[in-house]
Protein backbone atom coordinates (compact mmCIF):
# COMPACT_ATOMS: atom_id res chain seq x y z
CA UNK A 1 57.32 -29.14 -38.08
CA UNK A 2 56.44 -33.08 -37.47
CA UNK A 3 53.89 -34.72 -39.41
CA UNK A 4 52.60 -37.63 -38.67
CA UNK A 5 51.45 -40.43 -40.38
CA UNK A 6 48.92 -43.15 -39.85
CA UNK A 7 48.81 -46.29 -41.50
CA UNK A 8 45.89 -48.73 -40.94
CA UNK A 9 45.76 -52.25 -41.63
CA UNK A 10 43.27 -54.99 -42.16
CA UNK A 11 44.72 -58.38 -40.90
CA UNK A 12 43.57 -61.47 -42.93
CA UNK A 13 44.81 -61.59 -46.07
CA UNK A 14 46.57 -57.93 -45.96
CA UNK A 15 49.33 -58.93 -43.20
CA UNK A 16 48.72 -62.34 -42.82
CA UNK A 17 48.20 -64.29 -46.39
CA UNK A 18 45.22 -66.67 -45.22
CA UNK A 19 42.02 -65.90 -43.38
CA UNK A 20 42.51 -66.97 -39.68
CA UNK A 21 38.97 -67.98 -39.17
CA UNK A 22 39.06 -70.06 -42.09
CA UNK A 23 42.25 -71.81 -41.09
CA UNK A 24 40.68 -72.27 -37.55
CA UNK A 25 37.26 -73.93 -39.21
CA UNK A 26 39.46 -75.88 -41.43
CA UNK A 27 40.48 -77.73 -38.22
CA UNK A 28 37.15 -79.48 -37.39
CA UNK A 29 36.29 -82.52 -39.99
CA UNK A 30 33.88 -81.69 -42.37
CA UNK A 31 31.24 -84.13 -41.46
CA UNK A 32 31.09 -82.68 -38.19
CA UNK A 33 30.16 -79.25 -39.56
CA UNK A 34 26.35 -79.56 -39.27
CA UNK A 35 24.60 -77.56 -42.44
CA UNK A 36 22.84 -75.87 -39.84
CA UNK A 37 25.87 -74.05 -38.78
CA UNK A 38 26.98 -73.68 -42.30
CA UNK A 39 24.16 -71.41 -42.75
CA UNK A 40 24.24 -69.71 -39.21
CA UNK A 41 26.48 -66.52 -40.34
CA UNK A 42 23.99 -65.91 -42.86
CA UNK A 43 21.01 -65.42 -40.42
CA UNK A 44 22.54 -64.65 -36.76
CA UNK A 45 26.25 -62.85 -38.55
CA UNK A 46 30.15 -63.94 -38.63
CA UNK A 47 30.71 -63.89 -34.54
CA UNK A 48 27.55 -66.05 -33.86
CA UNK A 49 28.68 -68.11 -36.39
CA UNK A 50 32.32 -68.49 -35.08
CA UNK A 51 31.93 -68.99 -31.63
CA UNK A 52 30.01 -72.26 -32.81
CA UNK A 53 32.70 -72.79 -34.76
CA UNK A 54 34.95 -72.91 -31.66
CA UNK A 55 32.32 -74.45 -29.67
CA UNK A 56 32.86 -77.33 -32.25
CA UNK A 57 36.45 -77.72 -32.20
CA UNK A 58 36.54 -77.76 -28.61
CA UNK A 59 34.08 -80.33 -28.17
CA UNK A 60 35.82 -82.29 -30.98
CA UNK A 61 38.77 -82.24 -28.86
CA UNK A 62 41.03 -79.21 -30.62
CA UNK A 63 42.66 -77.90 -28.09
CA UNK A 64 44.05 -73.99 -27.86
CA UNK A 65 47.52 -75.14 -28.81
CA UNK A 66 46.59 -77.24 -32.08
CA UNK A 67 44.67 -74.17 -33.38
CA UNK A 68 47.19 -71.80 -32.03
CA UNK A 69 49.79 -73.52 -34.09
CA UNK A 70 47.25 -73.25 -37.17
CA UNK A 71 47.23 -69.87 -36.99
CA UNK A 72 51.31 -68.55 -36.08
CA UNK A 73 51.40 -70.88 -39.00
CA UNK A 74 49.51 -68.75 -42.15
CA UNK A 75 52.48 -67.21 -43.76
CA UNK A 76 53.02 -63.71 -43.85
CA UNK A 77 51.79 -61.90 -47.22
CA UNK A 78 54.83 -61.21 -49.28
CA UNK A 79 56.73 -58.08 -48.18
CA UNK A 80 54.81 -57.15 -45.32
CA UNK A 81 56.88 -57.77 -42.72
CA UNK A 82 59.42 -55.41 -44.10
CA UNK A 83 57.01 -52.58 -45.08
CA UNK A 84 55.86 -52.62 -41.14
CA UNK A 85 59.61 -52.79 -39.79
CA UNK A 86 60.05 -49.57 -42.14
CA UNK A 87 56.97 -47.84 -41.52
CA UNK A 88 57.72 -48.05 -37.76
CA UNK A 89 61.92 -47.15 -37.86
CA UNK A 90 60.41 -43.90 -40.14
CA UNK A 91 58.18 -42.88 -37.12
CA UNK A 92 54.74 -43.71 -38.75
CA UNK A 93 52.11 -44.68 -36.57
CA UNK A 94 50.50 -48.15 -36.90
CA UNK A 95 47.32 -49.81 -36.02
CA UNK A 96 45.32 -52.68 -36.88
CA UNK A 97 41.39 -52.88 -37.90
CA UNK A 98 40.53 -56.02 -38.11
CA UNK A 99 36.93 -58.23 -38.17
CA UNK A 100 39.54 -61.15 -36.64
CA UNK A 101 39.52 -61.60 -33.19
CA UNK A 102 42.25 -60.58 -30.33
CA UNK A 103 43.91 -63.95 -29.77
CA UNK A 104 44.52 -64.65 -33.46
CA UNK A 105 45.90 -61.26 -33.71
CA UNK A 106 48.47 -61.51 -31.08
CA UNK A 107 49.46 -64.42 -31.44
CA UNK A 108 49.82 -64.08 -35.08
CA UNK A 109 51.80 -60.80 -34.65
CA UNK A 110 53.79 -62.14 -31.16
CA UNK A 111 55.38 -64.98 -33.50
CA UNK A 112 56.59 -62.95 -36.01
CA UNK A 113 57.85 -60.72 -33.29
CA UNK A 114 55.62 -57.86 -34.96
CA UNK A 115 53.20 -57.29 -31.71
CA UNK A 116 55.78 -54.54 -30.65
CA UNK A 117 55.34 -52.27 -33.80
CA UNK A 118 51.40 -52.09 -33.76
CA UNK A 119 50.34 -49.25 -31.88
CA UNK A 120 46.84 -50.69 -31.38
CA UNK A 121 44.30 -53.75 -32.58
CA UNK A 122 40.95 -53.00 -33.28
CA UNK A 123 39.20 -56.58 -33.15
CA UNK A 124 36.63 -59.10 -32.02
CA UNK A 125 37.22 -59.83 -28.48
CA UNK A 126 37.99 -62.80 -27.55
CA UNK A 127 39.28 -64.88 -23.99
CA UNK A 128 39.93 -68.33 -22.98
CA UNK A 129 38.07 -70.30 -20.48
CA UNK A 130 38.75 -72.42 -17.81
CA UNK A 131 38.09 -75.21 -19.75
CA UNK A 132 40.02 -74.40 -22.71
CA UNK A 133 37.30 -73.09 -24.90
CA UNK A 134 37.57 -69.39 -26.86
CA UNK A 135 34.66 -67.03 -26.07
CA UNK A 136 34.09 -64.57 -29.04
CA UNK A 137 32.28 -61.24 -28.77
CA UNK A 138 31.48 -58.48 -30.96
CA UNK A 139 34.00 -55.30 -31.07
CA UNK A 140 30.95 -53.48 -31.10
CA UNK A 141 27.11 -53.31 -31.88
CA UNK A 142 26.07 -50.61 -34.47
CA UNK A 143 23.88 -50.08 -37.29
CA UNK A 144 24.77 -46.66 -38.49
CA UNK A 145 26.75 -48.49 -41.61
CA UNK A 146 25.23 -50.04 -44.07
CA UNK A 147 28.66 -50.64 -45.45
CA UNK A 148 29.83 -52.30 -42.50
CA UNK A 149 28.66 -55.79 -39.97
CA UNK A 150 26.64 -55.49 -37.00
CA UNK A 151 30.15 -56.00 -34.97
CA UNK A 152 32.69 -53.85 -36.77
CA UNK A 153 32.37 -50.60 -38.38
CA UNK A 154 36.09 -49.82 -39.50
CA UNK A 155 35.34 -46.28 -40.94
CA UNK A 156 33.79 -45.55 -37.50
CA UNK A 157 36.97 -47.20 -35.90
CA UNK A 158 39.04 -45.70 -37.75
CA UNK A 159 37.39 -41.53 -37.80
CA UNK A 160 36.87 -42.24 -33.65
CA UNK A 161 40.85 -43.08 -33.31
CA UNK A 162 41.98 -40.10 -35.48
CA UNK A 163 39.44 -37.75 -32.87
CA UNK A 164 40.97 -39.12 -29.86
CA UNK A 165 44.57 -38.86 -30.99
CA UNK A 166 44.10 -35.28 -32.24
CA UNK A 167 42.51 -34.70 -28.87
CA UNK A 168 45.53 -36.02 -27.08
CA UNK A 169 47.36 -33.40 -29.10
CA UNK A 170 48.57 -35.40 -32.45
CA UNK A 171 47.63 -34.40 -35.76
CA UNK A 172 48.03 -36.86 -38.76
CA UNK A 173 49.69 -35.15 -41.74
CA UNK A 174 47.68 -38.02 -43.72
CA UNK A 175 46.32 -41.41 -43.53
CA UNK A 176 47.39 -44.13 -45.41
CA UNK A 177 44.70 -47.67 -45.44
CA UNK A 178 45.57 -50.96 -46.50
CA UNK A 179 43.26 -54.02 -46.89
CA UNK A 180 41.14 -56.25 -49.32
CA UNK A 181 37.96 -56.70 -48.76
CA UNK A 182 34.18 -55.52 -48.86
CA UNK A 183 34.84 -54.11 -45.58
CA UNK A 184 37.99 -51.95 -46.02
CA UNK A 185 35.72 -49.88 -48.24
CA UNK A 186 34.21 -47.92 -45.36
CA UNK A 187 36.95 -46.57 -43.85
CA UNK A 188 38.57 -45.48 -47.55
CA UNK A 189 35.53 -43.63 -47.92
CA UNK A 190 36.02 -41.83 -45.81
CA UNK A 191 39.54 -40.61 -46.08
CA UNK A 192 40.63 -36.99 -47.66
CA UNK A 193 42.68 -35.98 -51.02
CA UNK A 194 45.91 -36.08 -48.79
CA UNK A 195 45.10 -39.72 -48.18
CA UNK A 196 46.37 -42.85 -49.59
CA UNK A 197 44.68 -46.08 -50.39
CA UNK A 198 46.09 -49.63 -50.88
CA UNK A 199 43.71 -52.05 -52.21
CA UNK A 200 45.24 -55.82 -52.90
CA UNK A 201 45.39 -56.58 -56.49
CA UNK A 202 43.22 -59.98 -57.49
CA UNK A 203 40.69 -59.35 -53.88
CA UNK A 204 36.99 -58.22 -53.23
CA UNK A 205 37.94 -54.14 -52.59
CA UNK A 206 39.90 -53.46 -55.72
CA UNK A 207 37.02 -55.42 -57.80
CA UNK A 208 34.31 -53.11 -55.83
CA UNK A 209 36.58 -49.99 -56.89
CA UNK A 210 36.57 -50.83 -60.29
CA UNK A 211 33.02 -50.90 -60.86
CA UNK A 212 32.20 -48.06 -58.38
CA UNK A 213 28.55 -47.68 -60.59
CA UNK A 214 27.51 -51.45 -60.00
CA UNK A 215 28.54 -51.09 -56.11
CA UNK A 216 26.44 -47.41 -56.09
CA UNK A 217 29.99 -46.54 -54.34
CA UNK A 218 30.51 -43.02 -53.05
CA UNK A 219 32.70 -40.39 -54.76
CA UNK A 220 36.07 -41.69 -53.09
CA UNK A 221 39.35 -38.83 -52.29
CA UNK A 222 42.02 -40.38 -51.05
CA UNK A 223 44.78 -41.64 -54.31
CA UNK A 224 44.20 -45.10 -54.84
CA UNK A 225 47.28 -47.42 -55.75
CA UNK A 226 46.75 -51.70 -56.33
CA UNK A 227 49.33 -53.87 -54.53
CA UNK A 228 50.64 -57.16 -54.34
CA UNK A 229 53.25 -56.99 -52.08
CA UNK A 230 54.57 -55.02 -49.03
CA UNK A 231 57.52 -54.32 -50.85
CA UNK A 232 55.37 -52.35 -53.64
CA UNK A 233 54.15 -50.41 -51.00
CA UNK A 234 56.27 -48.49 -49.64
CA UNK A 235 58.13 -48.53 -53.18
CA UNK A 236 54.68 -46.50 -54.27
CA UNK A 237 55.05 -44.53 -50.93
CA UNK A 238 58.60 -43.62 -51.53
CA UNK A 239 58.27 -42.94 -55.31
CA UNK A 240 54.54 -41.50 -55.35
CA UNK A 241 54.00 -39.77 -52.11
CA UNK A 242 57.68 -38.78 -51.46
CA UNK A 243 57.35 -40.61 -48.36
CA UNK A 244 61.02 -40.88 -46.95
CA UNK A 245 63.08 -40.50 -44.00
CA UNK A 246 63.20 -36.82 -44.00
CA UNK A 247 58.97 -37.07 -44.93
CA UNK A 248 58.95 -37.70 -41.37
């Protein structure tokens, strides 16, 4: 019988080592950050907060290709780019869940000739004007999480992907999630015994799962194994999960 397998990413700092939106910001000079936008995310959220942000570099004169460049050029965390080649010649399905945005994404992903291995991006929306300026908008709007943003729920993402796939007729033998942050802790959450978690060593998500009483973090199923590399991952896969060729 096939089984299938499902491996979720986050983006920043999971498959590409940087934070795009911080690499982006990083563009505009510092004295033309007014504090008042400094402190926007923390009233109005991250995507109200960014699209001033690009608001900014565009009227400062940073065009698409200057912050396109910025981004193709965050390096690739070490070992991922082999763990997703694998993944995908072993049959393993692969998306991305991401609080990013679209363009980043691909274009991050198209120069690393990557794009054609990701089954699908869950993101931020976001387009190009006519006069050159990125419009951001939120994936989208919920407040059923209080784990989660305003604009991107990736346990929700993530449980409403594995419904519609079983309802096109493909059952996941088991999930496997990899990220590092606050908000890859949803979506862990809520995956089962036969499940596999990948926290990043050294980032927010493994800290959280260490001191699950502090964080008042739910009882958590899936096996949880630390990483550092892509490499490691699939070693742990291979080794752990007996995740080989003929797993698949």
């Amino acid at each position: 019988m096939h089984r299938s397998v499902l491996v979720a990413f986050d983006f920043d700092h999971t498959i590409a080592n940087g934070n795009t939106d911080t690499v982006a910001r990083k563009l505009l000079p510092k004295e033309n950050l007014p504090d008042n936008v400094k402190d926007l995310y923390r009233s109005d959220g991250w995507i109200p907060y960014m699209a001033k942000i690009f608001e900014l570099l565009h009227s400062n004169s940073i065009d698409i290709d200057q912050i396109k460049t910025a981004i193709i050029n965050i390096p690739p965390v070490p070992g991922i780019e082999t763990l997703l080649k694998e993944l995908s010649s072993r049959g393993c399905e692969i998306i991305i869940i991401s609080d990013s945005n679209t363009f980043f994404i691909s274009e991050w992903l198209k120069n690393k000739n990557l794009y054609h291995i990701i089954t699908q991006t869950f993101t931020n929306p976001a387009k190009i004007d006519d006069d050159g300026l990125i419009k951001l908008d939120m994936y989208h709007v919920q407040n059923s999480c209080k784990l989660s943003t305003v604009n991107l729920c990736k346990g929700q993402i993530l449980e409403d992907y594995v419904k519609k796939r079983n309802d096109e007729g493909v059952h996941f033998d088991r999930i496997v999630y990899v990220g590092d942050g606050k908000n890859d802790l949803c979506p862990i959450i809520r995956l089962s015994e036969r499940d596999v978690a990948f926290p990043r060593k050294d980032y927010t998500l493994i800290k959280m799962l260490n001191d699950v009483e502090n964080y008042q973090i739910p009882k958590i199923n899936a096996r949880i194994f630390p990483w550092t590399d892509g490499v490691q991952i699939l070693k742990t896969l291979e080794e752990k999960i007996g995740f080989s060729k003929s797993f698949l």
